[in-house]
C-alpha atoms as a PDB file:
ATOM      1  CA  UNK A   1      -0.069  18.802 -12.995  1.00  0.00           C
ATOM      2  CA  UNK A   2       1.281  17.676 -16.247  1.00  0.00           C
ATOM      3  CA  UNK A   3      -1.146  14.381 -17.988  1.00  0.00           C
ATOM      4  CA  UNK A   4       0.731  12.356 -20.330  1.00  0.00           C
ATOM      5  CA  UNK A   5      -1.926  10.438 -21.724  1.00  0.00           C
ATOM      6  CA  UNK A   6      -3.163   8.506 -19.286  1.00  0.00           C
ATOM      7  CA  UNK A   7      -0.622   9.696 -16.881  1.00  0.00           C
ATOM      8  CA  UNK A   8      -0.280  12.240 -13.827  1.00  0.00           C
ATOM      9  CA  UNK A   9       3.014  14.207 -13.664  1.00  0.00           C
ATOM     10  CA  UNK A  10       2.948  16.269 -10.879  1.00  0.00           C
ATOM     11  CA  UNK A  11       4.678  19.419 -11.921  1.00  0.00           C
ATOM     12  CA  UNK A  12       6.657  19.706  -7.819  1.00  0.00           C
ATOM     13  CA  UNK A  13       7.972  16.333  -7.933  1.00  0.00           C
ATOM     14  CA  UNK A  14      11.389  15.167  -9.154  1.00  0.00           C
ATOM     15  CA  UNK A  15      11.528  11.775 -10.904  1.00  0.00           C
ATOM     16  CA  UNK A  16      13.992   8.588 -10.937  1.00  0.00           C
ATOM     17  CA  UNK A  17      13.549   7.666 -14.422  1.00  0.00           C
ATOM     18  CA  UNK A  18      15.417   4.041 -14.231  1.00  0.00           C
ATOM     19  CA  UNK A  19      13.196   2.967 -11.490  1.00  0.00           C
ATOM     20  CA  UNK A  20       9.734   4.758 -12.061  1.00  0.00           C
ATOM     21  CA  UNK A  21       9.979   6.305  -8.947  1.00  0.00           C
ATOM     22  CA  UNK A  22       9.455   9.973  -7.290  1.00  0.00           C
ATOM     23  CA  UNK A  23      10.897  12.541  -5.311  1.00  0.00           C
ATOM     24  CA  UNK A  24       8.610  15.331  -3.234  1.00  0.00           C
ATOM     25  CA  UNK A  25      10.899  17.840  -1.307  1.00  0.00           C
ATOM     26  CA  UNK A  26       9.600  18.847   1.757  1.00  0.00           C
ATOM     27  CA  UNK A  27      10.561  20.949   5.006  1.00  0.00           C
ATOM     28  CA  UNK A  28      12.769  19.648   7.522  1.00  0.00           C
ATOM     29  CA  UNK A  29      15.370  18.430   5.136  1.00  0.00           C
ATOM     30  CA  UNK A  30      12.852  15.221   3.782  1.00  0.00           C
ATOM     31  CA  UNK A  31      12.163  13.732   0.968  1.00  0.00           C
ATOM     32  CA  UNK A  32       8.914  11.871   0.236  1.00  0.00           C
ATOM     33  CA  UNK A  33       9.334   8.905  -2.044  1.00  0.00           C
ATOM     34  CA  UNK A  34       6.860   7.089  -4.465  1.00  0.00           C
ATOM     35  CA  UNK A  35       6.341   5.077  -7.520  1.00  0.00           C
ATOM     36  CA  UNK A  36       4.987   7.004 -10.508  1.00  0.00           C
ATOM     37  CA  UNK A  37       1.549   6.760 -11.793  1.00  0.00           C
ATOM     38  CA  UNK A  38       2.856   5.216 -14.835  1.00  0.00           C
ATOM     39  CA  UNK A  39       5.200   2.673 -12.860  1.00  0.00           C
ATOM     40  CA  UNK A  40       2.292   1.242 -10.553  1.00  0.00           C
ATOM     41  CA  UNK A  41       0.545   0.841 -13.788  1.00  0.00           C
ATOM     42  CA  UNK A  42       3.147  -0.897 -15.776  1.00  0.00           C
ATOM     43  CA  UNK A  43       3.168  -3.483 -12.949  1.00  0.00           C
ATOM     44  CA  UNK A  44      -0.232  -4.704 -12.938  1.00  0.00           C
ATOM     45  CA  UNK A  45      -3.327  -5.682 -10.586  1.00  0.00           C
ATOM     46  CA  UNK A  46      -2.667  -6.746  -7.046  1.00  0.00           C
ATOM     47  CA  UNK A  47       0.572  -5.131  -5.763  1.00  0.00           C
ATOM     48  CA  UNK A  48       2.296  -5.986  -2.882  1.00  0.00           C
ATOM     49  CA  UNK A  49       5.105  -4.030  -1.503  1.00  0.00           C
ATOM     50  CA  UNK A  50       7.948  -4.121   0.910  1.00  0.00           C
ATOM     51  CA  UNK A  51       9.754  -1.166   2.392  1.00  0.00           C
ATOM     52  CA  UNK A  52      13.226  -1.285   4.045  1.00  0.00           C
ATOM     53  CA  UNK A  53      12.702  -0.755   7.664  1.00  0.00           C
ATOM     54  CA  UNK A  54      13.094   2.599   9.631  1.00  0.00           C
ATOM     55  CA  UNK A  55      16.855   3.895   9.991  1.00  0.00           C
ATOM     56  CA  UNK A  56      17.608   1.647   6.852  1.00  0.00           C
ATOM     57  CA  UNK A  57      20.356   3.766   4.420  1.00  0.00           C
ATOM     58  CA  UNK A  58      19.435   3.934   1.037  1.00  0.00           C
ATOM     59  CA  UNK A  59      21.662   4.501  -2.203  1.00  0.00           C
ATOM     60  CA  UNK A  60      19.943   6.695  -5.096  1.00  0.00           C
ATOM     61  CA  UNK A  61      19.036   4.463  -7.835  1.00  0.00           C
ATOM     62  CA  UNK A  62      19.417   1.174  -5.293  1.00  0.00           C
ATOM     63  CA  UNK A  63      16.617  -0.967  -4.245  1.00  0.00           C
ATOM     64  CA  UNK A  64      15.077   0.583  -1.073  1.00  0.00           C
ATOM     65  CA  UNK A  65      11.534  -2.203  -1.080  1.00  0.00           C
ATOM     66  CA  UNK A  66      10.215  -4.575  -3.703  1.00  0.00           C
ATOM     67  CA  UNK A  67       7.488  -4.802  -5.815  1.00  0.00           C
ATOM     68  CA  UNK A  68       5.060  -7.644  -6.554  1.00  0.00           C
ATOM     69  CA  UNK A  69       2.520  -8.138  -8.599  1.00  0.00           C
ATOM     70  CA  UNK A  70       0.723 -10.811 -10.641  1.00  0.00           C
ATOM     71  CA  UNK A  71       3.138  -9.735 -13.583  1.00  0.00           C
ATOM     72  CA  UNK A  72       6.020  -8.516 -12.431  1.00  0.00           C
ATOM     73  CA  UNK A  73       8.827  -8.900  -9.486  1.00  0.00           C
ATOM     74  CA  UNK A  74      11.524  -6.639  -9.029  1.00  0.00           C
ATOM     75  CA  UNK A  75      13.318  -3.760  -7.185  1.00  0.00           C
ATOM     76  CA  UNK A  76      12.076  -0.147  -5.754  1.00  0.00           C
ATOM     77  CA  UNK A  77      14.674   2.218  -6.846  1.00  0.00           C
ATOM     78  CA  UNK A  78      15.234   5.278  -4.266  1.00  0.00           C
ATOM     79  CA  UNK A  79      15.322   8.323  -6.448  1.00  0.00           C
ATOM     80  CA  UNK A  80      17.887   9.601  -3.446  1.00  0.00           C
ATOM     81  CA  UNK A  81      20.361   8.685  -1.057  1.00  0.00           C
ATOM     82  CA  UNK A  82      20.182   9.256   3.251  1.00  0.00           C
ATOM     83  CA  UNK A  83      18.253   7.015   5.580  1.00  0.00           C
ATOM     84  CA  UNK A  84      14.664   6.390   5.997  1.00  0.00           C
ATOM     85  CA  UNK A  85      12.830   8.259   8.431  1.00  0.00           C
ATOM     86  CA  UNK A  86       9.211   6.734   7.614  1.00  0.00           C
ATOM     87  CA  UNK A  87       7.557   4.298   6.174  1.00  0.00           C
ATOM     88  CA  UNK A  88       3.229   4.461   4.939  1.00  0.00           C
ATOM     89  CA  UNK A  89       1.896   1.074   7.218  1.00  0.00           C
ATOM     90  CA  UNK A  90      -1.291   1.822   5.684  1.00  0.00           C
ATOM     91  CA  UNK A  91       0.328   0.487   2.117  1.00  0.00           C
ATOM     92  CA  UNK A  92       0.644  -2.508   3.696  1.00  0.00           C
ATOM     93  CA  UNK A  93      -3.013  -3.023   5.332  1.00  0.00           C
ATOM     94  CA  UNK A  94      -5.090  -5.912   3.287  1.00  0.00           C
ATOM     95  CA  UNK A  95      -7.595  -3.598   2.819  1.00  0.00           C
ATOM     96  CA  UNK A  96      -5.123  -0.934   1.251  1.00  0.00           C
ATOM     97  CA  UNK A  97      -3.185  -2.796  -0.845  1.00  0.00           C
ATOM     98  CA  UNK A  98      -4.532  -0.186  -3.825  1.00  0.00           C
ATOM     99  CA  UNK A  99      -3.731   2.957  -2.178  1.00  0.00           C
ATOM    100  CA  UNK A 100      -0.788   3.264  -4.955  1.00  0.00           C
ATOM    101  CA  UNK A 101      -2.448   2.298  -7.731  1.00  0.00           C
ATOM    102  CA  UNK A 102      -5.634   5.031  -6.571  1.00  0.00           C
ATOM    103  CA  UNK A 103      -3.516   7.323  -5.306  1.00  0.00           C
ATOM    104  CA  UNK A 104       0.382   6.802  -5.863  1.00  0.00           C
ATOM    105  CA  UNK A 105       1.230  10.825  -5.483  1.00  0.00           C
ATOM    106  CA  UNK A 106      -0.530  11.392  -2.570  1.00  0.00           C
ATOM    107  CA  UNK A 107      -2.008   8.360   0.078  1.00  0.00           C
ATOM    108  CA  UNK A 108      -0.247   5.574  -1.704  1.00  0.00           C
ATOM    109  CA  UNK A 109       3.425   7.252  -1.101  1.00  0.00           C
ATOM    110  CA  UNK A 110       6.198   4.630  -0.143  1.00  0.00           C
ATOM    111  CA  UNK A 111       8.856   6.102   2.410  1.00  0.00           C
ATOM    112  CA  UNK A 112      10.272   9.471   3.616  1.00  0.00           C
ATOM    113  CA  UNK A 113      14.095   9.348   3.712  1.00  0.00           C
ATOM    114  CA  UNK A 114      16.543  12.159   5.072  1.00  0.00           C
ATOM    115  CA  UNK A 115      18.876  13.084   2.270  1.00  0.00           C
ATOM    116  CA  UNK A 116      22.528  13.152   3.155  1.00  0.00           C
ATOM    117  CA  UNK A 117      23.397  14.552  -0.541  1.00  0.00           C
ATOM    118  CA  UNK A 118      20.256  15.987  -1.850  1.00  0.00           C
ATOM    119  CA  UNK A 119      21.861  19.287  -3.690  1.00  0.00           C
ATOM    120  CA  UNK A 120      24.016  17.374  -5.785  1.00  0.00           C
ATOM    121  CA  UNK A 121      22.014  13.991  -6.623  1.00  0.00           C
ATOM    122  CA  UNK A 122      18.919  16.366  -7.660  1.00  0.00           C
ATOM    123  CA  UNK A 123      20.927  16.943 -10.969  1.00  0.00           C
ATOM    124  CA  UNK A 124      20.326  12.965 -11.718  1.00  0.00           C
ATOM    125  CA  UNK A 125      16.567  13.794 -11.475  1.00  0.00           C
ATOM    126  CA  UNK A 126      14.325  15.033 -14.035  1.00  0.00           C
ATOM    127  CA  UNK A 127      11.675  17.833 -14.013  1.00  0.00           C
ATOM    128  CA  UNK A 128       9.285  19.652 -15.894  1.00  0.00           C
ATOM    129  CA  UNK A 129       9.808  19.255 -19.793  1.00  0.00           C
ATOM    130  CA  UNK A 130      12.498  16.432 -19.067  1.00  0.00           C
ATOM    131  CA  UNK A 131      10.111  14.581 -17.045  1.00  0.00           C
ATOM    132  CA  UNK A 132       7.423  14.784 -19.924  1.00  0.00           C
ATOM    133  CA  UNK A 133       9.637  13.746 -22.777  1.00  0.00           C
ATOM    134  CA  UNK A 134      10.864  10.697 -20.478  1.00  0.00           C
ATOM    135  CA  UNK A 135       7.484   9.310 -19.879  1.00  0.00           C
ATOM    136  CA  UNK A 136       6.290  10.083 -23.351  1.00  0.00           C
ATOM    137  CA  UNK A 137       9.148   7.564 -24.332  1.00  0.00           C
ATOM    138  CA  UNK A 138       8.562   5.417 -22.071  1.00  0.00           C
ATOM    139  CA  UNK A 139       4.823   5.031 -23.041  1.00  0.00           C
ATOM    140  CA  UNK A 140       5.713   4.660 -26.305  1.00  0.00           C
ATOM    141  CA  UNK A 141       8.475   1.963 -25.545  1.00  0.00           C
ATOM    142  CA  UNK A 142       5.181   0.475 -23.543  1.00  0.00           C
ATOM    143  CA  UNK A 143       3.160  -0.196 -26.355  1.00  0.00           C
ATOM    144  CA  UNK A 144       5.642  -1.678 -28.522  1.00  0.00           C
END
């Protein structure tokens, strides 16, 4: 795992740059989906999220939820396109609502969506030493 200051970059995950948001590739032809460490952050305290329902198709870089918090309202960009298989109900428990601040790679992930063009909208992604010049920008854009 890359750190980018304050920042995790998990070094396996594929990121959505426009909409803060990550991609985790995993067997059976799914894709885990997130908002980056740096995205949950940006938003502020006390988030509140929607996910489209089960069986919902999704559009990469379209709004698959929304985000709300005390600063900020807006769309949750799918870093992929297919239909979503699963959605994390414990993200939406009272007594969860931080799991993706605390833990937005791992307990605090969003949906799981089966890809129905994975090979070729992976090239819209970035990785690795793309990913880390991205977010360093962004940080810096941050503290302007």
């Amino acid at each position: 795992m890359v750190k980018v200051e304050n920042y995790n970059l998990p070094d396996e995950l594929y990121y959505w740059a426009k909409g803060y948001t990550w991609a985790k590739i995993e067997s059976g032809d799914r894709v885990r989906v997130g908002i980056t460490d740096f995205g949950q952050d940006q938003a502020g305290k006390d988030l509140h999220i929607r996910i489209r329902p089960k069986g919902s198709s999704v559009v990469q870089g379209k709004f698959f939820g929304t985000l709300e918090s005390a600063k900020w309202v807006g769309p949750l960009e799918s870093p992929v396109s297919g239909v979503i298989v699963d959605v994390n109900e414990e993200i939406k428990k009272p007594e969860n609502r931080n799991l993706v601040k605390e833990d937005p790679y791992g307990r605090g992930w969003l949906a799981v969506i089966q890809p129905s063009n994975l090979e070729r909208e992976l090239k819209n992604l970035l990785q690795g030493e793309a990913a880390v010049k991205w977010l360093t920008e962004e940080i810096a854009k941050a503290k302007k």
